[in-house]
N, C-alpha and C. Protein backbone atom coordinates (compact mmCIF):
# COMPACT_ATOMS: atom_id res chain seq x y z
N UNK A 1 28.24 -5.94 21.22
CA UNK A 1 26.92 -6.35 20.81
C UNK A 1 26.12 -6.85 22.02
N UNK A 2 26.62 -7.47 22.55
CA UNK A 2 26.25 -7.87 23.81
C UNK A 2 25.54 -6.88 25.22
N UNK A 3 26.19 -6.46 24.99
CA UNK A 3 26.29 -5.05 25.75
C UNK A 3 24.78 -4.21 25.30
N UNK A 4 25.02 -3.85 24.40
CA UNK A 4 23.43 -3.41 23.75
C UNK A 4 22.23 -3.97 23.90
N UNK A 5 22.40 -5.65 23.96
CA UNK A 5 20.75 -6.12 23.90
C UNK A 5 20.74 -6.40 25.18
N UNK A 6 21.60 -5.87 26.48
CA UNK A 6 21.46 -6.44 27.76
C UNK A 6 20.38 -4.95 28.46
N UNK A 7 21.04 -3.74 27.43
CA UNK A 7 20.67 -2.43 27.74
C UNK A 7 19.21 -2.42 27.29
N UNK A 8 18.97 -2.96 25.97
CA UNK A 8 17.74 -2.52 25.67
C UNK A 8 16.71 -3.80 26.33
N UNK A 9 17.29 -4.75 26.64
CA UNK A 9 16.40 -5.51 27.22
C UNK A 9 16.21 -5.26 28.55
N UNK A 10 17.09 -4.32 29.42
CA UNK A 10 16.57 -3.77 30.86
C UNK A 10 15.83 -2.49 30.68
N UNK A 11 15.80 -2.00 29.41
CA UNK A 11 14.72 -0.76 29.63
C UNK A 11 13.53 -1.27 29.32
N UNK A 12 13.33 -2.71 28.60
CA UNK A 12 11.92 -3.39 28.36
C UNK A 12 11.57 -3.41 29.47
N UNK A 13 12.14 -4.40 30.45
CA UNK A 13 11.65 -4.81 31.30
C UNK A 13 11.58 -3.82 32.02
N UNK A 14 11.95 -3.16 32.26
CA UNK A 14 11.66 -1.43 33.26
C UNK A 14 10.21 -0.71 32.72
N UNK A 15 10.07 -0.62 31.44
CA UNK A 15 8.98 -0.19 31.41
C UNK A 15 7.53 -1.46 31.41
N UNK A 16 7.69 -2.59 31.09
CA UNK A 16 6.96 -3.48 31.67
C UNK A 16 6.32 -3.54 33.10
N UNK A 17 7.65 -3.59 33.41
CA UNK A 17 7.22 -3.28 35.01
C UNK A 17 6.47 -2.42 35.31
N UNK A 18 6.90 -1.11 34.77
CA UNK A 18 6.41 0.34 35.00
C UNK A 18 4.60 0.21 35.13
N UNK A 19 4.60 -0.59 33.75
CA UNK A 19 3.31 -0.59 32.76
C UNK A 19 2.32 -1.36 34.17
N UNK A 20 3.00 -2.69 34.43
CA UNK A 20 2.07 -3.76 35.89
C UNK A 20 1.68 -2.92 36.60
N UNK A 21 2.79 -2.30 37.16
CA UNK A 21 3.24 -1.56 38.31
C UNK A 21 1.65 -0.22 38.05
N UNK A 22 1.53 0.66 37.14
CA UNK A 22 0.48 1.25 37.05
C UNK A 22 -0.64 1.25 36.38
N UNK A 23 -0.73 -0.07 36.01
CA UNK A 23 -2.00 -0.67 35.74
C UNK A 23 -2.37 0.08 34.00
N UNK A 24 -1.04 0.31 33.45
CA UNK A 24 -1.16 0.74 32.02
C UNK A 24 -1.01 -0.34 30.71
N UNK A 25 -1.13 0.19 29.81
CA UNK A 25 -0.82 -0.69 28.61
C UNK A 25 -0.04 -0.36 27.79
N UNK A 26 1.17 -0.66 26.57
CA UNK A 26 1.86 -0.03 26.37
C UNK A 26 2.33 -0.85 24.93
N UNK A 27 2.55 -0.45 23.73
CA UNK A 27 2.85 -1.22 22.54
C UNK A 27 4.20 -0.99 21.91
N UNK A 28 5.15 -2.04 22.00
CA UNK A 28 6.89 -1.51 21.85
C UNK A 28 7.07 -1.92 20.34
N UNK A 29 7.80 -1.18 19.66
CA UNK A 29 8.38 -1.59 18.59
C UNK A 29 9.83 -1.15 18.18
N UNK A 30 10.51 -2.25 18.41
CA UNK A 30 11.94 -1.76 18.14
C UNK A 30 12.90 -2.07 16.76
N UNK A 31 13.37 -1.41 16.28
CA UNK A 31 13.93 -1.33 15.16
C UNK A 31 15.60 -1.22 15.37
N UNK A 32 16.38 -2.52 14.83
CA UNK A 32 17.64 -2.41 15.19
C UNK A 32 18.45 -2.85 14.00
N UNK A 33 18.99 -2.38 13.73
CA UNK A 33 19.74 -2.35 12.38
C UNK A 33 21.58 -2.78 12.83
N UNK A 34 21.88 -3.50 11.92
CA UNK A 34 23.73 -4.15 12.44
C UNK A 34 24.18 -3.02 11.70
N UNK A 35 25.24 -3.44 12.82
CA UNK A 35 26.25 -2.00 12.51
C UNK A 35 26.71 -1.56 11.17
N UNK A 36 26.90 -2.91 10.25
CA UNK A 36 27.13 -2.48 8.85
C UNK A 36 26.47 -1.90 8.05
N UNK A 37 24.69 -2.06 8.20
CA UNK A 37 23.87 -2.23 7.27
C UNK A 37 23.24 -0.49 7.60
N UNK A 38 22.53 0.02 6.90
CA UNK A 38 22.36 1.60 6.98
C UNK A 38 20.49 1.88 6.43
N UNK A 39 19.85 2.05 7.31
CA UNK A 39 18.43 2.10 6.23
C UNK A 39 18.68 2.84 5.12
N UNK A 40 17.75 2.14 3.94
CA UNK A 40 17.52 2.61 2.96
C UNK A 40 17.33 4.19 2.65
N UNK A 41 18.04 4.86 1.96
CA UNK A 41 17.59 6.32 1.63
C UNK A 41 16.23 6.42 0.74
N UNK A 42 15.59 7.40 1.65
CA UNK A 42 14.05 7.79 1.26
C UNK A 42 13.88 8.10 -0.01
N UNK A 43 12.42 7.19 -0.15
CA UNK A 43 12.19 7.22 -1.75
C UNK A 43 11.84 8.70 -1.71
N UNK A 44 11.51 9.29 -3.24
CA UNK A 44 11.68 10.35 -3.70
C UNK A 44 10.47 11.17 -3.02
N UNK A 45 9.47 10.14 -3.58
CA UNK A 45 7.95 10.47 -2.84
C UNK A 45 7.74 11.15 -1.67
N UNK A 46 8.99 10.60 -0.87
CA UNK A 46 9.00 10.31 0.91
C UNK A 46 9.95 12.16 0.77
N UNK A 47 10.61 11.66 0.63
CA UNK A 47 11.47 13.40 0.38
C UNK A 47 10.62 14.65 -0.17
N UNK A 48 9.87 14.14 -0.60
CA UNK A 48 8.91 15.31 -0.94
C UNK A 48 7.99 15.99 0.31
N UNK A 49 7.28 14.71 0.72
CA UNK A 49 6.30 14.93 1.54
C UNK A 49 7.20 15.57 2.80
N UNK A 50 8.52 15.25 3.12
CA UNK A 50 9.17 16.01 4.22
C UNK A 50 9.25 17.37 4.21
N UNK A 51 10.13 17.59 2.46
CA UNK A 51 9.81 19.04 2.49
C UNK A 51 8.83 19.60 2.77
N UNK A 52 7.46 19.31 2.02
CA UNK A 52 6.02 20.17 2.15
C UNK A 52 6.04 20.60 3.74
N UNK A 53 6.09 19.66 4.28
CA UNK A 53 5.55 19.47 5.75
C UNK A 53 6.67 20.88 6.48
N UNK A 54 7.50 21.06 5.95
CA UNK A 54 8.23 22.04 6.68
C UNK A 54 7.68 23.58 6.18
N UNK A 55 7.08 23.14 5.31
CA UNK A 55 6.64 24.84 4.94
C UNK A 55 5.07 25.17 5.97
N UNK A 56 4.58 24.52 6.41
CA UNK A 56 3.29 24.57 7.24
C UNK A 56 3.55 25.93 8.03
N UNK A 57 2.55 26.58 7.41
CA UNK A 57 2.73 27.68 8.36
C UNK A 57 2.79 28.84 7.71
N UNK A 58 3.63 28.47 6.77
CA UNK A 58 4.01 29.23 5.56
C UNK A 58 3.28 30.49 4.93
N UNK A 59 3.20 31.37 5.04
CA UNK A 59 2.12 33.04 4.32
C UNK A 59 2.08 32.90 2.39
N UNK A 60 0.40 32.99 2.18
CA UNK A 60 -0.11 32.98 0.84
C UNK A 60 0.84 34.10 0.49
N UNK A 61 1.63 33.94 -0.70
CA UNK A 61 2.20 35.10 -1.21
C UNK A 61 1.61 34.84 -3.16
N UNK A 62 0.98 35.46 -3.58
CA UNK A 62 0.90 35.35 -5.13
C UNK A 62 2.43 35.54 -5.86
N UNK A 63 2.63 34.42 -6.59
CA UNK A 63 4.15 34.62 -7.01
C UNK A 63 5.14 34.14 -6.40
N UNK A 64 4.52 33.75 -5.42
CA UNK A 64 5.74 33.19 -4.31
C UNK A 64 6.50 31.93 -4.10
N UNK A 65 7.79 31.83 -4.27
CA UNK A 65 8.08 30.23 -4.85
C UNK A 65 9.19 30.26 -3.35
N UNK A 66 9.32 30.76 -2.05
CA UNK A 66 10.23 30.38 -1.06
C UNK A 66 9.29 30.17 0.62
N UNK A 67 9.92 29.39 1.40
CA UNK A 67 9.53 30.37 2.95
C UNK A 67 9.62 31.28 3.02
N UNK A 68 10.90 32.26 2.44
CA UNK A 68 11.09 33.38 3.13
C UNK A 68 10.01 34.27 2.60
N UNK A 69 9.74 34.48 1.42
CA UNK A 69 8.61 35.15 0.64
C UNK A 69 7.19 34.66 0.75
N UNK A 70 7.17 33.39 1.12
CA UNK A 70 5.89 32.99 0.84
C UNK A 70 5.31 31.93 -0.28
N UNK A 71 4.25 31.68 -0.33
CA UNK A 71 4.21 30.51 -1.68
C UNK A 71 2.62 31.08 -2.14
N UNK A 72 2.76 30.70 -3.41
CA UNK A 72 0.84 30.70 -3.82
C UNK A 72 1.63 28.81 -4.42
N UNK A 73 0.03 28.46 -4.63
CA UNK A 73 0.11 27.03 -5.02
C UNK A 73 0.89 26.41 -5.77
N UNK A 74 1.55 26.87 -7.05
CA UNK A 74 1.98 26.34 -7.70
C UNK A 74 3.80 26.47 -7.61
N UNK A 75 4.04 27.40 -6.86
CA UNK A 75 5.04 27.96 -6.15
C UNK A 75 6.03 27.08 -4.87
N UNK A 76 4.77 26.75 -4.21
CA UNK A 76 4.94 25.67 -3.40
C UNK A 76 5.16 24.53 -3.82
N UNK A 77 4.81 23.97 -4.88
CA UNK A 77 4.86 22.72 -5.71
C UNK A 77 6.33 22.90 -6.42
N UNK A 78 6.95 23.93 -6.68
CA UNK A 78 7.98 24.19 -7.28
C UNK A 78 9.28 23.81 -6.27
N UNK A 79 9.13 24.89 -4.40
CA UNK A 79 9.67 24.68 -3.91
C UNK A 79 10.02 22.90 -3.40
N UNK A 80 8.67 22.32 -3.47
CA UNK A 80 9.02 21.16 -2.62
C UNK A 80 9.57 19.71 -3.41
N UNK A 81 9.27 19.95 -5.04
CA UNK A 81 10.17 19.22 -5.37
C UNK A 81 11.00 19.46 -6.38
N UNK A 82 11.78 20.76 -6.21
CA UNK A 82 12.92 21.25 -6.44
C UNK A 82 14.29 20.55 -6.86
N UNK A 83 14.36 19.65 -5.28
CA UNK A 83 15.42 18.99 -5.06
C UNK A 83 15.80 17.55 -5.66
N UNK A 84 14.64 17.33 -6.56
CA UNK A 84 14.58 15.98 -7.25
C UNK A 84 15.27 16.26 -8.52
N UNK A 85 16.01 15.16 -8.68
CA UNK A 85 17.27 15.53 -10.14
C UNK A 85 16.38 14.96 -11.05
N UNK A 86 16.35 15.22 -12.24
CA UNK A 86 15.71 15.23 -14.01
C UNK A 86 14.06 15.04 -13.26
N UNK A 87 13.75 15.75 -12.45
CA UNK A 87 12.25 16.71 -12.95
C UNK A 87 12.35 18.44 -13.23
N UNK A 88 11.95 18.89 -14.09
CA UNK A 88 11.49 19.95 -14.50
C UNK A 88 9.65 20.66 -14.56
N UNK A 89 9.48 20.64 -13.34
CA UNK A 89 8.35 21.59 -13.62
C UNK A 89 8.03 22.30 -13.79
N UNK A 90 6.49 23.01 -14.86
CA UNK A 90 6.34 24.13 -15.33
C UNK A 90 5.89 24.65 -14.39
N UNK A 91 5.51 25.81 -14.32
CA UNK A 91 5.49 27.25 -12.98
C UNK A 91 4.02 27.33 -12.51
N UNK A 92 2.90 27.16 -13.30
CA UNK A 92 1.83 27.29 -12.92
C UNK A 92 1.06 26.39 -12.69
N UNK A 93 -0.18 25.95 -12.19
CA UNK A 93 -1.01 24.80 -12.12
C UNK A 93 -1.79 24.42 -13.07
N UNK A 94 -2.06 25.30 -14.02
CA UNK A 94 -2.68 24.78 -15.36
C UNK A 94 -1.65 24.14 -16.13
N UNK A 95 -0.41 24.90 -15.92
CA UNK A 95 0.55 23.75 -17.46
C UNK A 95 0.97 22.30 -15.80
N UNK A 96 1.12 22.57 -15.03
CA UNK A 96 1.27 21.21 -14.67
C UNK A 96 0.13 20.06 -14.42
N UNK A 97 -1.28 20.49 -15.11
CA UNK A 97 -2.09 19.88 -14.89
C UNK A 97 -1.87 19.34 -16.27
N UNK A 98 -1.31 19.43 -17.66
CA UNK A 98 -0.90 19.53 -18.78
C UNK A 98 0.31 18.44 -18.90
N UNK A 99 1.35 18.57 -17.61
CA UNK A 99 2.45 17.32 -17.37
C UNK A 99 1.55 16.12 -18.66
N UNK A 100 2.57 15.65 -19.28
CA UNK A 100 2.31 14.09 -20.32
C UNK A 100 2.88 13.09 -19.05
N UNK A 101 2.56 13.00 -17.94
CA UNK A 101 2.94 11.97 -16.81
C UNK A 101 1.68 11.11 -16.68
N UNK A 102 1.52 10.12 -15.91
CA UNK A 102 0.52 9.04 -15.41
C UNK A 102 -0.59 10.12 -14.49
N UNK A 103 -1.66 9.93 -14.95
CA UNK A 103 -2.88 10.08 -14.63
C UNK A 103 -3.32 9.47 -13.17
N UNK A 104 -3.76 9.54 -11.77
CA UNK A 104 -4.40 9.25 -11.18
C UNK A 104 -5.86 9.31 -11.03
N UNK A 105 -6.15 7.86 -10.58
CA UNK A 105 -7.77 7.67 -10.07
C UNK A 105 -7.77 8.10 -8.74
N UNK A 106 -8.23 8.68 -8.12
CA UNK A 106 -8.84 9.44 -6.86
C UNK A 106 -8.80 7.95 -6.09
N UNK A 107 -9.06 6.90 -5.84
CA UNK A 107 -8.95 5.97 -5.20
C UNK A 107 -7.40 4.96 -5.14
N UNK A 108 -7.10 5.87 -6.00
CA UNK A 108 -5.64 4.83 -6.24
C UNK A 108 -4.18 6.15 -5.65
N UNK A 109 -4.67 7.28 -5.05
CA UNK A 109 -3.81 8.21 -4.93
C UNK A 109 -2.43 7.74 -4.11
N UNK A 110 -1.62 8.47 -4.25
CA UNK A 110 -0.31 8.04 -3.10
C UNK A 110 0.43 9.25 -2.92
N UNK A 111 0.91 9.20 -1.84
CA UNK A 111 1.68 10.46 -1.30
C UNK A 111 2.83 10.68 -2.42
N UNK A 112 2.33 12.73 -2.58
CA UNK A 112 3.36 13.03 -3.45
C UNK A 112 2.87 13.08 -4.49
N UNK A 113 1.54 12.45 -4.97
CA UNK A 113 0.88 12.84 -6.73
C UNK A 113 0.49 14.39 -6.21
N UNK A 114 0.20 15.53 -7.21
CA UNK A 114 -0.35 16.22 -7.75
C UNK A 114 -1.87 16.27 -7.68
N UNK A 115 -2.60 17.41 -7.04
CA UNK A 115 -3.98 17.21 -6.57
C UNK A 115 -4.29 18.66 -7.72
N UNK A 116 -5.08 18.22 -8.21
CA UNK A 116 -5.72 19.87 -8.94
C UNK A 116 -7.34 20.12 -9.53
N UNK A 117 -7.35 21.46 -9.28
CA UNK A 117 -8.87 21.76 -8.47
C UNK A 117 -9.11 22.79 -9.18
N UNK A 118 -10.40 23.11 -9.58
CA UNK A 118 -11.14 24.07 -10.46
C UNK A 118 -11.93 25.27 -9.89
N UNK A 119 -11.38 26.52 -9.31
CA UNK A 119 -11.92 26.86 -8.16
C UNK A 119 -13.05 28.40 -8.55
N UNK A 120 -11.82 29.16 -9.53
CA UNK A 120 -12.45 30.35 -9.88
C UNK A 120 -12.94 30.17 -11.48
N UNK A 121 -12.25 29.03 -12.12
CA UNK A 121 -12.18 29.28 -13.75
C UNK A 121 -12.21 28.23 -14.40
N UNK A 122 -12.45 28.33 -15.67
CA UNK A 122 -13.34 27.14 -16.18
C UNK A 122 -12.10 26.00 -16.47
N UNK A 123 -11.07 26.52 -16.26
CA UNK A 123 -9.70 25.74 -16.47
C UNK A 123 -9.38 25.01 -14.87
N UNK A 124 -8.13 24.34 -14.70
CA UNK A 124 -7.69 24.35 -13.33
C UNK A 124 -6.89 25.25 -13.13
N UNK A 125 -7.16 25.83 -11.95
CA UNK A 125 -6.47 26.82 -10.94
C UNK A 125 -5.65 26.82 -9.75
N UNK A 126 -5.92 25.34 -9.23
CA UNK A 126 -5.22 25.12 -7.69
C UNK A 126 -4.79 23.85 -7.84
N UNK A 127 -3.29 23.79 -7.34
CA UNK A 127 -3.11 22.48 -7.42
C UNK A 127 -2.20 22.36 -5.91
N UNK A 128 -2.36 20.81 -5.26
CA UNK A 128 -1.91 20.81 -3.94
C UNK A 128 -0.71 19.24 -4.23
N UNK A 129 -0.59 18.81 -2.87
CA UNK A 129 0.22 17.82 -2.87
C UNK A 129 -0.24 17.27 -1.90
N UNK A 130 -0.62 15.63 -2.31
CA UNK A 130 -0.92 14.48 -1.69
C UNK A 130 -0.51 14.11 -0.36
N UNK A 131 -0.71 13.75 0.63
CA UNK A 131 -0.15 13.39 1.76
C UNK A 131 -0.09 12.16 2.20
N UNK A 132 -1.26 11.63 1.43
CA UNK A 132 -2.28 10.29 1.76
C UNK A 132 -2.61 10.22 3.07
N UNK A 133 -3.89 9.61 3.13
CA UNK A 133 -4.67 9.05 4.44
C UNK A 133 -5.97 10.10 3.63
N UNK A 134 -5.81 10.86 2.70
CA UNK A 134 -7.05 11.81 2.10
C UNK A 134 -6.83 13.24 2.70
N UNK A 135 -5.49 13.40 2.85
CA UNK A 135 -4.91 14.95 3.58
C UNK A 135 -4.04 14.92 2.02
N UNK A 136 -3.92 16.26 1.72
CA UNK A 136 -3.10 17.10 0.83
C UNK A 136 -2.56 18.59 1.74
N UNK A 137 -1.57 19.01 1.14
CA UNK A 137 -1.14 20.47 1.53
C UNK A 137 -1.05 21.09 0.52
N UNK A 138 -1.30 22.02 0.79
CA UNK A 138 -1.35 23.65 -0.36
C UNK A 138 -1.03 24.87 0.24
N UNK A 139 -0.80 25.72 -0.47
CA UNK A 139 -1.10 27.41 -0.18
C UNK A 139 -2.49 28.12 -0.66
N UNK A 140 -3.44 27.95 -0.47
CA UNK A 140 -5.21 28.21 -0.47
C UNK A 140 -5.18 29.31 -1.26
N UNK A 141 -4.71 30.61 -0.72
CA UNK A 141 -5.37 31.93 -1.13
C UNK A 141 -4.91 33.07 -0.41
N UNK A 142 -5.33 34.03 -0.90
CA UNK A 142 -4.15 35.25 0.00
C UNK A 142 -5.08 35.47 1.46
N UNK A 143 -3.90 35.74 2.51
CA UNK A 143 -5.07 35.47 3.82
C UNK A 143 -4.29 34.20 4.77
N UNK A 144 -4.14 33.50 4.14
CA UNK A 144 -3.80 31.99 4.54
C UNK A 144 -2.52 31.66 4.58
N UNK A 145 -2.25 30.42 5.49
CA UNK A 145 -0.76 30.01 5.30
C UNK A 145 -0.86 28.62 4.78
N UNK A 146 0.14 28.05 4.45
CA UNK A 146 0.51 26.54 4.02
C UNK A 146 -0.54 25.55 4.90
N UNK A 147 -1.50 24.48 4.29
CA UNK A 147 -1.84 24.00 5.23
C UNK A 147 -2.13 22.53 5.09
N UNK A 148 -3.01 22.22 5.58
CA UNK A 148 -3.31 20.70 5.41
C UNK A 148 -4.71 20.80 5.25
N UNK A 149 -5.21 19.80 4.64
CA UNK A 149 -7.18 20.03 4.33
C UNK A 149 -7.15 18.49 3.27
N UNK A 150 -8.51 18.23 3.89
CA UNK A 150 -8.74 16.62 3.44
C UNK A 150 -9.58 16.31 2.36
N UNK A 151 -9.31 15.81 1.43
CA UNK A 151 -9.88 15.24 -0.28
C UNK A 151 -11.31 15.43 0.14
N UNK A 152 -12.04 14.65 1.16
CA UNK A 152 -13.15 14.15 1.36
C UNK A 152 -14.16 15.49 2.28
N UNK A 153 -13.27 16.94 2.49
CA UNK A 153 -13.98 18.14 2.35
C UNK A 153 -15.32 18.18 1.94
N UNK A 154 -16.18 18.56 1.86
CA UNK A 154 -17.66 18.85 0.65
C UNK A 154 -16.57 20.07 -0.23
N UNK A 155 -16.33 21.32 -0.01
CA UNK A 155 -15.67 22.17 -0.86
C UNK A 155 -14.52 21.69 -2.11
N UNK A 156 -13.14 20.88 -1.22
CA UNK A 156 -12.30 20.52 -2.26
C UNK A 156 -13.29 19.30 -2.70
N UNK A 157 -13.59 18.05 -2.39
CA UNK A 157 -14.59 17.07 -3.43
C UNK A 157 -15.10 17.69 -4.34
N UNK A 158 -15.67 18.72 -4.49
CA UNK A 158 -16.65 19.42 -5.31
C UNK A 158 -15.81 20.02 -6.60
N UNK A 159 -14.61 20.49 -5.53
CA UNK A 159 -13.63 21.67 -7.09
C UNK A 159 -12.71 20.70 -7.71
N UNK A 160 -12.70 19.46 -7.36
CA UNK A 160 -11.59 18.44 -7.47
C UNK A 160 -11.81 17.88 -8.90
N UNK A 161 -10.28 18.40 -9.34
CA UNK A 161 -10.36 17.52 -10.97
C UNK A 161 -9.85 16.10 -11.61
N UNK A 162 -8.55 16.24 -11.21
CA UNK A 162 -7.34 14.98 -11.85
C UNK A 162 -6.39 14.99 -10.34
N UNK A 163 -5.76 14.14 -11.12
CA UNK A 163 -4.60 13.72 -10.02
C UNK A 163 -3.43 13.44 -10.80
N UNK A 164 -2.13 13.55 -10.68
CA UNK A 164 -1.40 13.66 -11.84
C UNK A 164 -0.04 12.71 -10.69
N UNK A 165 0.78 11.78 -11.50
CA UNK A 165 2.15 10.94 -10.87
C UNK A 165 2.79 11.97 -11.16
N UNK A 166 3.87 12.29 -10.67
CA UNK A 166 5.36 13.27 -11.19
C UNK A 166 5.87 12.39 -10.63
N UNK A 167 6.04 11.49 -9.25
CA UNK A 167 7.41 10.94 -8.99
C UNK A 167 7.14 9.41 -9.22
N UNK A 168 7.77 8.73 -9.98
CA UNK A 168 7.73 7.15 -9.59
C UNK A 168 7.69 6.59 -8.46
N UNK A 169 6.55 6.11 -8.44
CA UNK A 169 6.63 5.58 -6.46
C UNK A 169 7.51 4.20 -6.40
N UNK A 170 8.65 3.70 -5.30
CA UNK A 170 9.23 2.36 -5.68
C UNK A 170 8.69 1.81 -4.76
């Protein structure tokens, strides 16, 4: 134990120095956990938003529920929280706009609700996933890949309907 805070306290002071030394500024935050204790495993929410984030990039496929194939919106919503035990979601963005789950207010959103948007039809048609900070990800339209695009748009504000909980946030 000893040994460790002698190490991390000479790389402070090394980059302190560094920092005098070239007239920089520099903001440390260290996180040290005892050997017994293990961080907490990521809430569900948090596991979600990891997956999404790996599909970026990802090719509009209509029908498409993988990377390897591709995603259309509701597809993508399928893939990314897949991996969550006793949810069952329905396949399209109109019946999951339909979910009997908690309702969101647009000001109260949190990473991981359900974003859904009225684009071609008098029903909802597009639904994305929350990121928070007012970023969501989706699969847009054929043409496009997986992306990121912000609530506060003029376009999505405009097509923007509900907001829907699927995961309990803890």
């Amino acid at each position: 134990m000893g040994l460790n805070h002698f190490f991390i306290s000479l790389c402070l002071a090394g980059a302190v120095l560094l920092g005098i030394c070239t007239d920089a500024s520099a903001t440390f935050r260290i996180q040290t956990f005892p050997a017994s204790s293990r961080p907490a495993e990521l809430a569900p929410a948090h596991k979600v938003i990891d997956r999404a984030l790996t599909t970026l990039g990802t090719p509009y496929r209509w029908g498409g529920t993988s990377p390897r194939q591709g995603f259309d919106c509701s597809g993508l919503v399928q893939y990314v929280f897949k991996p969550l035990d006793d949810l069952d979601l329905p396949r399209t963005s109109r019946a999951l706009s339909r979910l009997d789950v908690p309702s969101v207010k647009r000001a109260d959103l949190q990473p991981g609700d359900l974003l859904f948007f009225k684009i071609r039809q008098r029903a909802v048609d597009h639904v994305a996933i929350y990121l928070g900070e007012g970023r969501f990800i989706h699969a847009p339209r054929r043409g496009t890949k997986v992306r990121i695009d912000r609530l506060n748009n003029s376009y999505w504000a405009r097509h923007f309907q509900l907001a829907k909980r699927v995961v309990p946030q803890v």
